[in-house]
Every structure is written in structure tokens, then in C-alpha cells.
PDB file of N, CA and C in Angstrom:
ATOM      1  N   UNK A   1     -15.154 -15.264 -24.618  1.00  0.00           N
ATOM      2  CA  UNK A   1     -14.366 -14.510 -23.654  1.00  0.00           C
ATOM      3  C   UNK A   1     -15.307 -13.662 -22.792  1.00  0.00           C
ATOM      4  N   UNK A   2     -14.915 -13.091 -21.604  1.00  0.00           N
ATOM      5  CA  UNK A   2     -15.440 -12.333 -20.527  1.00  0.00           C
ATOM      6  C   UNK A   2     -15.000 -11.494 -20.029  1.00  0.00           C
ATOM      7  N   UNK A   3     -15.165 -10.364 -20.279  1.00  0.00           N
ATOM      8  CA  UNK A   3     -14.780  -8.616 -19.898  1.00  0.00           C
ATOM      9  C   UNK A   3     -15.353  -8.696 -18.553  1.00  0.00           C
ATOM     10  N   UNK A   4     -13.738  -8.523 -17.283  1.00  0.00           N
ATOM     11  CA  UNK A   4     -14.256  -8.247 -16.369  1.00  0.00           C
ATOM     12  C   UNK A   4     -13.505  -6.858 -15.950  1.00  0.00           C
ATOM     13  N   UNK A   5     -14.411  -5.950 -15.042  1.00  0.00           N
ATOM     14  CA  UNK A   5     -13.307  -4.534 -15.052  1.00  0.00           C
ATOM     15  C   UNK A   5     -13.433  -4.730 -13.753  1.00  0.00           C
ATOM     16  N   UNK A   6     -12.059  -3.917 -12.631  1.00  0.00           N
ATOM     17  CA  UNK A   6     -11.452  -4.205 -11.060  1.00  0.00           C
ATOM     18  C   UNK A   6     -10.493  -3.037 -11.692  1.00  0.00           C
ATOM     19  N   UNK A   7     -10.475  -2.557 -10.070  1.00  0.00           N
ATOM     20  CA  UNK A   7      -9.206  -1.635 -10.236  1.00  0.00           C
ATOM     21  C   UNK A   7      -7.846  -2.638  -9.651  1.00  0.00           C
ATOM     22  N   UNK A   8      -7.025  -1.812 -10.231  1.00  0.00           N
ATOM     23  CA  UNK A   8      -5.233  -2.791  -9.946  1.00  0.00           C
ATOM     24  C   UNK A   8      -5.282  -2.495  -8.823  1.00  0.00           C
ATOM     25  N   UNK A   9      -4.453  -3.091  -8.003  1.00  0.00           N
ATOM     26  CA  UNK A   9      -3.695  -3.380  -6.853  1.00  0.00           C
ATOM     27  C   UNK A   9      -2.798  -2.268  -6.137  1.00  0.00           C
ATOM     28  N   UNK A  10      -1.865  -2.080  -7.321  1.00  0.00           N
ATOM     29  CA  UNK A  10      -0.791  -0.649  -7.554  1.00  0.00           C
ATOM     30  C   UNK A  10      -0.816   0.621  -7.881  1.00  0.00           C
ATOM     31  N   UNK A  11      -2.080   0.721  -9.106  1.00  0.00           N
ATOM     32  CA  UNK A  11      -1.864   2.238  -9.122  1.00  0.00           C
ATOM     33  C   UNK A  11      -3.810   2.435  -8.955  1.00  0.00           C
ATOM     34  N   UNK A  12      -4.676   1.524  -8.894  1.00  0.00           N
ATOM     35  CA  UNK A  12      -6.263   1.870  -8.549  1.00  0.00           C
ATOM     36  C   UNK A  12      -6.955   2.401  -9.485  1.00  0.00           C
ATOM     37  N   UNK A  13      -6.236   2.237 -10.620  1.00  0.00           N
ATOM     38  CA  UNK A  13      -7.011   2.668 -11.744  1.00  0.00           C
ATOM     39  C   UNK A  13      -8.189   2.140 -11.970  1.00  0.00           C
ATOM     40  N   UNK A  14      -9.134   1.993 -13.049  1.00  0.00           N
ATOM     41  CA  UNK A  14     -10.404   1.028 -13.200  1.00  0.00           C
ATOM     42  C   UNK A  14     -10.068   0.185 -14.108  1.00  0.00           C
ATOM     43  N   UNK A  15      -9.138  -0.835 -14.297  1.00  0.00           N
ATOM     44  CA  UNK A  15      -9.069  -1.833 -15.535  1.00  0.00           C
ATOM     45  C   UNK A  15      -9.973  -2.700 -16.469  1.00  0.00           C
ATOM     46  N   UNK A  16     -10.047  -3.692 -17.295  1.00  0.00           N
ATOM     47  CA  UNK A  16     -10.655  -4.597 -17.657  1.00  0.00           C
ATOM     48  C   UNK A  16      -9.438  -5.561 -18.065  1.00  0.00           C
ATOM     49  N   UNK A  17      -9.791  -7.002 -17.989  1.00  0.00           N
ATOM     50  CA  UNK A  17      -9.620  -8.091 -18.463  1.00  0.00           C
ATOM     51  C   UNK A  17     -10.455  -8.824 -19.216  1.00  0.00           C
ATOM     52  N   UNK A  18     -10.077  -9.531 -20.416  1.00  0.00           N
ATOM     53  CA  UNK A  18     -10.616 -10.446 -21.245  1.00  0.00           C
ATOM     54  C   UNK A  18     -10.149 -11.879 -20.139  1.00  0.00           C
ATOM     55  N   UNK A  19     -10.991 -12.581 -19.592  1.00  0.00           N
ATOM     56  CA  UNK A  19     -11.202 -13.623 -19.205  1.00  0.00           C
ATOM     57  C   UNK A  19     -12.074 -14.809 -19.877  1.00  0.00           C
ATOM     58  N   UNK A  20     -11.070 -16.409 -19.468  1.00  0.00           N
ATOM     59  CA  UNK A  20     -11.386 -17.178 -20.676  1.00  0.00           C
ATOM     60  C   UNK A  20     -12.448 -18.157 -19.502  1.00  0.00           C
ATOM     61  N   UNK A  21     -13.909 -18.045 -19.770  1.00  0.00           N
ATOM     62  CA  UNK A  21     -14.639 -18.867 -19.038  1.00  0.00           C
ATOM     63  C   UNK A  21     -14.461 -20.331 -18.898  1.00  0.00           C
ATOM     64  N   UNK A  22     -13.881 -20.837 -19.906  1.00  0.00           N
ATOM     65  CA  UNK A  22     -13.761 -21.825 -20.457  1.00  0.00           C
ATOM     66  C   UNK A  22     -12.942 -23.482 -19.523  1.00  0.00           C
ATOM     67  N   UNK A  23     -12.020 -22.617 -18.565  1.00  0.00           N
ATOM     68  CA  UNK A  23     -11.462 -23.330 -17.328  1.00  0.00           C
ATOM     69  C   UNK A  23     -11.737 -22.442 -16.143  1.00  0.00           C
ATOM     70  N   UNK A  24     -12.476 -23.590 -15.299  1.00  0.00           N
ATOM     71  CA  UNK A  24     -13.016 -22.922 -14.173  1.00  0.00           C
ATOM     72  C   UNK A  24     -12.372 -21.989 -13.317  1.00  0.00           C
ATOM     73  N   UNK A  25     -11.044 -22.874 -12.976  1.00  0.00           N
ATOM     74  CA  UNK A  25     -10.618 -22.426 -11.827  1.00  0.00           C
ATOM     75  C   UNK A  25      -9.007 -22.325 -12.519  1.00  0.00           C
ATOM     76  N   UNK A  26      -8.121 -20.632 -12.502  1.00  0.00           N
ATOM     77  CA  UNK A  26      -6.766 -20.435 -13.162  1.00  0.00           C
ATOM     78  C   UNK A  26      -6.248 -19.531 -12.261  1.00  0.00           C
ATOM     79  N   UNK A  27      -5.419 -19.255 -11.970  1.00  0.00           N
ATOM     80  CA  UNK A  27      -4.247 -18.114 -11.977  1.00  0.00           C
ATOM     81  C   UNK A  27      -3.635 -17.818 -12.725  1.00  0.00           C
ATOM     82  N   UNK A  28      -2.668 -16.687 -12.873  1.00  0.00           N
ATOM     83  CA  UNK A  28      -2.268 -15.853 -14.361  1.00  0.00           C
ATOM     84  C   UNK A  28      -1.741 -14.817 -13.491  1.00  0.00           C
ATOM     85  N   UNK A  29      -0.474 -14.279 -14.439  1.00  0.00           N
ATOM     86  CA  UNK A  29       0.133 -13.445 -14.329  1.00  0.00           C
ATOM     87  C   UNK A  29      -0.167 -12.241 -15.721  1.00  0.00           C
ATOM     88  N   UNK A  30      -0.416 -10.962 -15.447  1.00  0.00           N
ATOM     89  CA  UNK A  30      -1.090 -10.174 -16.173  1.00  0.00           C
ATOM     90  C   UNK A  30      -0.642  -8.729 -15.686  1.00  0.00           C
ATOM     91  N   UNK A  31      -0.009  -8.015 -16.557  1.00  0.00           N
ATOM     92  CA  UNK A  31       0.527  -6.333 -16.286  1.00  0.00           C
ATOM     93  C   UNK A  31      -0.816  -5.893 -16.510  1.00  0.00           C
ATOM     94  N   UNK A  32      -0.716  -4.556 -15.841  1.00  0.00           N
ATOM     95  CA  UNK A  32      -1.904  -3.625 -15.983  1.00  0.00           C
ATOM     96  C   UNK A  32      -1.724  -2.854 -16.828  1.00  0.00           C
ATOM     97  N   UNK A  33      -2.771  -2.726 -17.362  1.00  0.00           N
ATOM     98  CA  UNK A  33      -2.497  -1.325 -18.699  1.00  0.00           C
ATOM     99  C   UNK A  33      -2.513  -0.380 -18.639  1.00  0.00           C
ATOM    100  N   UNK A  34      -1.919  -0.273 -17.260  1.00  0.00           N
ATOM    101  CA  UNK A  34      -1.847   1.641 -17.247  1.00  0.00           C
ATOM    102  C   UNK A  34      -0.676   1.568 -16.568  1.00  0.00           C
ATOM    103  N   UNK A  35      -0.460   0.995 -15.427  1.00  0.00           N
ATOM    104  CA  UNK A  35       0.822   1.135 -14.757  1.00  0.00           C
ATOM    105  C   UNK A  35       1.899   0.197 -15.280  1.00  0.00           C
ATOM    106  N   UNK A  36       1.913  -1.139 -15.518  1.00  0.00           N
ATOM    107  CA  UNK A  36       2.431  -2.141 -16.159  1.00  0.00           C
ATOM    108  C   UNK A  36       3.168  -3.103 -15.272  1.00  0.00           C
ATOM    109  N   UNK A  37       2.628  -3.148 -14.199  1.00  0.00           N
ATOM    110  CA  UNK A  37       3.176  -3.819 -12.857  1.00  0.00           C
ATOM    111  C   UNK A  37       2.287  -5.300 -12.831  1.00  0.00           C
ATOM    112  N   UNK A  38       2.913  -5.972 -12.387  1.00  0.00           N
ATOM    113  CA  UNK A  38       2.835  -7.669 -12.660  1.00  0.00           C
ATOM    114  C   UNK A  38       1.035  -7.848 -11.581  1.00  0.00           C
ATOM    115  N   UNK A  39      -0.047  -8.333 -12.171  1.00  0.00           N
ATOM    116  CA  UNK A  39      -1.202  -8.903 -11.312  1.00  0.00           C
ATOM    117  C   UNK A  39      -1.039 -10.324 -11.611  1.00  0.00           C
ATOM    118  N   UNK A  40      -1.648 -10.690 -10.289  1.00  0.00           N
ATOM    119  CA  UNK A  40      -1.997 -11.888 -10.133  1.00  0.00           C
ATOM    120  C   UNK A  40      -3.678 -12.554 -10.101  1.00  0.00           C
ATOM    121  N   UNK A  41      -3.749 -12.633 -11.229  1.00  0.00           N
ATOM    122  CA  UNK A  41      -5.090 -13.028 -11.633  1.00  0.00           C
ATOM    123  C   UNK A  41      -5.583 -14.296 -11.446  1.00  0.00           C
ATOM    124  N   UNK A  42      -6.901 -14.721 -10.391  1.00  0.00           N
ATOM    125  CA  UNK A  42      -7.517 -15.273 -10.132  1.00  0.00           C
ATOM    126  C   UNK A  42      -8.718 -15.972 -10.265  1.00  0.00           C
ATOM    127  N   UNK A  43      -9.782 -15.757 -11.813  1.00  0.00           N
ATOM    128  CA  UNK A  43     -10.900 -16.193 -11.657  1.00  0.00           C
ATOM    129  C   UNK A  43     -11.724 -17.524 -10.865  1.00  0.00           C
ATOM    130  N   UNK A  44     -12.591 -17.524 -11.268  1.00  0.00           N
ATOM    131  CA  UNK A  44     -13.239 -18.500 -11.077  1.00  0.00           C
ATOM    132  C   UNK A  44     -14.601 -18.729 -11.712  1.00  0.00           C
ATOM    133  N   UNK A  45     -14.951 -19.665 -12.467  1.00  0.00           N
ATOM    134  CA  UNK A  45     -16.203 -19.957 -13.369  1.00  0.00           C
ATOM    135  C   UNK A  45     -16.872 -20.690 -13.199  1.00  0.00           C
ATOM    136  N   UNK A  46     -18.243 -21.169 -13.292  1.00  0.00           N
ATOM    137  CA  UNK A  46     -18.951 -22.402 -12.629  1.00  0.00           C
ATOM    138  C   UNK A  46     -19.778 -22.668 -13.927  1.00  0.00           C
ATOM    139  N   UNK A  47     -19.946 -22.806 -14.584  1.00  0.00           N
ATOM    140  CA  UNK A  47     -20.868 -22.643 -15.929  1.00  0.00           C
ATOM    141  C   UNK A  47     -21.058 -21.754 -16.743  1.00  0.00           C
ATOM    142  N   UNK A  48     -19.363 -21.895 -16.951  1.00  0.00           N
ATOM    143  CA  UNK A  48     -19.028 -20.098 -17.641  1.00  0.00           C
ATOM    144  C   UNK A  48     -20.097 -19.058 -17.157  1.00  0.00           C
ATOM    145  N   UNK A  49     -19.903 -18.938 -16.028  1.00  0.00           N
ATOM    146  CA  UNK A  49     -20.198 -17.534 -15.362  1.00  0.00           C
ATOM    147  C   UNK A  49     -19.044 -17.469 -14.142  1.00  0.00           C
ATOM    148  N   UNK A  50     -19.063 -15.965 -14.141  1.00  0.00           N
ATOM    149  CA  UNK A  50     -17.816 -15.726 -12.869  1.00  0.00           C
ATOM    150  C   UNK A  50     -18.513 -15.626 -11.295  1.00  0.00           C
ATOM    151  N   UNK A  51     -17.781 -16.823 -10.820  1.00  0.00           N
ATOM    152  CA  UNK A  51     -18.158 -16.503  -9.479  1.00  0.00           C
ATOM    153  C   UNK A  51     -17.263 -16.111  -8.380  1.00  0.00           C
ATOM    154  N   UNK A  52     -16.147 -15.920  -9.215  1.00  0.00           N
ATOM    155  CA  UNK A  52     -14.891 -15.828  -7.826  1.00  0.00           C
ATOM    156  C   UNK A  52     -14.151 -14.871  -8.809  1.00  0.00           C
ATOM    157  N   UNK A  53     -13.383 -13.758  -8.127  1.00  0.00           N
ATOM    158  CA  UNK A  53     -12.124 -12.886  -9.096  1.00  0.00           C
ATOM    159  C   UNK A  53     -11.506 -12.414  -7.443  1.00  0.00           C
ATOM    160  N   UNK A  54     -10.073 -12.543  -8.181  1.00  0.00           N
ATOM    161  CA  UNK A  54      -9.218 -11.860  -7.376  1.00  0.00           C
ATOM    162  C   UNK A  54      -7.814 -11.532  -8.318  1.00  0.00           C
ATOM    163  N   UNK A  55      -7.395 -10.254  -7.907  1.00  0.00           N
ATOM    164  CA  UNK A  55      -6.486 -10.278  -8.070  1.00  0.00           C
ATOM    165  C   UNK A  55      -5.860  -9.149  -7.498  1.00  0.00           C
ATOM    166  N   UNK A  56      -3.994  -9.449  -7.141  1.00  0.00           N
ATOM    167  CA  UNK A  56      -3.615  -9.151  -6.027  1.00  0.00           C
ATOM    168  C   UNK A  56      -1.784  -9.036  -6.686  1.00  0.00           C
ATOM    169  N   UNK A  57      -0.970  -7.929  -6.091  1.00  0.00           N
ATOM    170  CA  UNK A  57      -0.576  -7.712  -6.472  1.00  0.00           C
ATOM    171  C   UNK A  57       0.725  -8.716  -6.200  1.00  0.00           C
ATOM    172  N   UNK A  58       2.143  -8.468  -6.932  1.00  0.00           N
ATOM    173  CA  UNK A  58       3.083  -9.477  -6.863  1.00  0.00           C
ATOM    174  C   UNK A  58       4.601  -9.151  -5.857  1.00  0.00           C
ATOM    175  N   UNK A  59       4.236  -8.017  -4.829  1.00  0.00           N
ATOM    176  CA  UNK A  59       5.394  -8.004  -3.808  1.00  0.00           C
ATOM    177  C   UNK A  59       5.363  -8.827  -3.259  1.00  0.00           C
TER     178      UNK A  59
END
């Protein structure tokens, strides 16, 4: 697994995610742990390393 930290979308806190290197390219739906409002999680992995993250909120 891969600890990545980004602040949310909604409330800008500093988060972390456990991200699974393991499939390159996912989207995911994921509450934040502080506010609990729906993200839309984006990685991206190329040899289990991250080369792409986004995530963006769900209005």
C-alpha cells in the first residue's frame, strides 16, 4: 500500500490515503476523515510509483 497525503476538496484539511499501487490507473469514491463528504479519487501508478493523483470533489 501507499500513503498519499492532499488536502480535501471541501473542508482543506491535510488528509492521507492508503492507496493500492497495484492497478495503475482507478477511480474511487472515498469520505474524508474529517469532514466526511464524498472524494473522488483518482490515482495513477506506472511501476507502482504514483505519477498522477487527483481528487475532486462530488457536486
Amino acid at each position: 500500500m501507499y500513503e498519499h497525503f492532499f488536502q480535501c476538496p471541501y473542508c482543506w484539511e491535510g488528509i492521507s490515503m492508503l492507496l493500492d499501487p497495484s492497478i495503475n490507473d482507478q477511480t474511487y469514491v472515498e469520505d474524508c476523515e474529517v469532514c466526511c463528504n464524498p472524494i473522488s479519487v483518482s490515482p495513477v501508478f506506472d511501476d507502482g510509483e504514483l505519477i498522477g493523483f487527483d481528487a475532486t470533489g462530488m457536486d
